[in-house]
Protein backbone atom coordinates (compact mmCIF):
# COMPACT_ATOMS: atom_id res chain seq x y z
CA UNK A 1 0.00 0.00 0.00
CA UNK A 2 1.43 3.27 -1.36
CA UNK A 3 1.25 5.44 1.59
CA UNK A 4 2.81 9.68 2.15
CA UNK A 5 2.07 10.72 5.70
CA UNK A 6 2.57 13.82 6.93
CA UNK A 7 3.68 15.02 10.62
CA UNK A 8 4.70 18.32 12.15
CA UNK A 9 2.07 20.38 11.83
CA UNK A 10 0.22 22.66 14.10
CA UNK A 11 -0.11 26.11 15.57
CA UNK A 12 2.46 28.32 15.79
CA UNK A 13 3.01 32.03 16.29
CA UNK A 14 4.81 33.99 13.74
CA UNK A 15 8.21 34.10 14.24
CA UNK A 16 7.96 30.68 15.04
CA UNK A 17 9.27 27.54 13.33
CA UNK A 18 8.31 23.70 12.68
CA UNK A 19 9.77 20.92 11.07
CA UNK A 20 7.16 18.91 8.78
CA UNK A 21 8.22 14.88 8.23
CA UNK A 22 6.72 12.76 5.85
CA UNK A 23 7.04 9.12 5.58
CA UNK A 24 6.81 6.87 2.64
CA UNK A 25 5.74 3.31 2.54
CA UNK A 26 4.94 0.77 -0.36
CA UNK A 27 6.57 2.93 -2.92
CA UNK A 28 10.47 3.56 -4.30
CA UNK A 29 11.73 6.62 -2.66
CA UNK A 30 15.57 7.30 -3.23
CA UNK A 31 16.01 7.36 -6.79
CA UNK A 32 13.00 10.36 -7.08
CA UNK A 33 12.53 13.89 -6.28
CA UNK A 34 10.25 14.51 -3.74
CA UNK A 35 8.36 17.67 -2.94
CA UNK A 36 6.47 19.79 -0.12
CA UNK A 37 3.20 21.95 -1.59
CA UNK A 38 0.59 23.62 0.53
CA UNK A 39 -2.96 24.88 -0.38
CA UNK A 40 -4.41 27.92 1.85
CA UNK A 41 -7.98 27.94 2.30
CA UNK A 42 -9.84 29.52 -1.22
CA UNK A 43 -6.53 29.42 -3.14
CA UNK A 44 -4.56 26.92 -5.60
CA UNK A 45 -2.42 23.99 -4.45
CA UNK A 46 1.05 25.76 -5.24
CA UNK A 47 4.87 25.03 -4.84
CA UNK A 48 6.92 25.06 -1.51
CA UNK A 49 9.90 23.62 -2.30
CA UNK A 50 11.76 20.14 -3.66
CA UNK A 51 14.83 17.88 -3.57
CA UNK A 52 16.49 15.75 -6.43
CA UNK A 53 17.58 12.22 -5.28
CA UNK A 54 20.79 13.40 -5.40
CA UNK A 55 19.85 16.38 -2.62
CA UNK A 56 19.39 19.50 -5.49
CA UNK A 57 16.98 21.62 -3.73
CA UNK A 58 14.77 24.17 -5.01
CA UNK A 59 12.19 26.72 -3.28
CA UNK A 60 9.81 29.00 -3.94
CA UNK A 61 10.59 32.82 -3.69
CA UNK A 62 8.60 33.21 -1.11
CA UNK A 63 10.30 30.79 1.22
CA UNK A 64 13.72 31.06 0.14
CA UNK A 65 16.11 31.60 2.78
CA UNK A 66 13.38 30.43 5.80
CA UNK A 67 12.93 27.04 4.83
CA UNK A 68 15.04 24.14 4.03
CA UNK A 69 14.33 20.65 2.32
CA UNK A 70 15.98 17.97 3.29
CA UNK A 71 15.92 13.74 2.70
CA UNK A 72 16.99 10.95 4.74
CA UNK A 73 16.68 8.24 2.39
CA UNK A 74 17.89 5.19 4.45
CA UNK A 75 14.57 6.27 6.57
CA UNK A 76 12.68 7.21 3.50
CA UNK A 77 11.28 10.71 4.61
CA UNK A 78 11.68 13.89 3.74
CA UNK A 79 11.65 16.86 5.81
CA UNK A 80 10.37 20.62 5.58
CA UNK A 81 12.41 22.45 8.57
CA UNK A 82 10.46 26.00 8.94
CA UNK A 83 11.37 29.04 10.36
CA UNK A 84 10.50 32.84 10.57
CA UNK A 85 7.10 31.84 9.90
CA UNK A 86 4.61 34.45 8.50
CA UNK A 87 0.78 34.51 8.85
CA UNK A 88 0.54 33.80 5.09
CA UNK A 89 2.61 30.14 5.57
CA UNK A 90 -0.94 29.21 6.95
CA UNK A 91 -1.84 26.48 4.37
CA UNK A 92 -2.50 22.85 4.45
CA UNK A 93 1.28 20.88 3.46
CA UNK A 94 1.44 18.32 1.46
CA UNK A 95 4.43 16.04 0.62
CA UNK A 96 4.72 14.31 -2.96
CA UNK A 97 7.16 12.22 -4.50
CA UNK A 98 7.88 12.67 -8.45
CA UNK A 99 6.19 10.92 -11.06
CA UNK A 100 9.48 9.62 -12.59
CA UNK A 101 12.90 9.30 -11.85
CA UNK A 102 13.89 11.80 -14.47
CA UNK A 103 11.25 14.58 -13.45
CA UNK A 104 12.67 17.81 -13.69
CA UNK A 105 9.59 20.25 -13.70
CA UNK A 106 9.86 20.10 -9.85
CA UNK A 107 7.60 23.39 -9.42
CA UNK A 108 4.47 21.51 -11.36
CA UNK A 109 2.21 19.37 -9.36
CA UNK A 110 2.05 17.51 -13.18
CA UNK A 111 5.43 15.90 -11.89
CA UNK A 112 4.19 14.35 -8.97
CA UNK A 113 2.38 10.61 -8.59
CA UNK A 114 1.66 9.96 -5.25
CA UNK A 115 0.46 12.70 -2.72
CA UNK A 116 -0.16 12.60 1.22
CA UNK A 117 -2.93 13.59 2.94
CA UNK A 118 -1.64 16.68 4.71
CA UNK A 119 -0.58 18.32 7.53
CA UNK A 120 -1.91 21.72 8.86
CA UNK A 121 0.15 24.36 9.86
CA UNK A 122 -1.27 27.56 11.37
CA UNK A 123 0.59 30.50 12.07
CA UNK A 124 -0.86 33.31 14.28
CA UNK A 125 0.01 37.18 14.14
């Protein structure tokens, strides 16, 4: 059973950090890219940040330089360490691995297969 679960999540206020985990089960992990994505309530699913097998990392300008991607492959999870959290990081976070080992469009939710189920992270003002 393919499985993505999310852990980490909760209410913080700003200025604040949290580390997200996700864990994956039932499906190849270390040879693909996997990637965080969050959703805020009334908006689009969009782009947080993501990590190349090989540990290539990319973000999204809004979170550059406050949160960092990592992988621990031997425990097959990947990790979303946040800090100098804003009111607008509220969002539901989701962790995805890539559809193929070769995916490079990183930023596109296309790219990715298998999707947890979320994790909610509030952050107060």
């Amino acid at each position: 059973q393919v499985q993505l679960v999310e852990s980490g999540g909760g209410l913080v206020q700003a200025g604040g950090s949290l580390r997200l985990s996700c864990a994956a089960s039932g499906l190849s992990f270390s040879s693909y890219a996997m990637g965080w994505f969050r959703q805020a309530p009334g908006k689009e699913r969009e782009f947080v940040a993501a990590i190349t097998w090989i540990g290539i990392t990319y973000y999204a300008d809004s979170v550059k330089g406050r949160f960092t991607i990592s992988r621990d492959n031997a425990k097959k999870t990947v990790y979303l360490q946040m800090n100098s959290l804003k009111p607008e990081d509220t969002a539901d976070y989701y962790c995805a691995r890539a559809r193929y080992r070769d995916s490079a469009a990183l930023q596109s939710r296309d790219e990715y297969a298998y999707w947890g189920q979320g994790t909610q992270v509030t952050v107060s003002s």
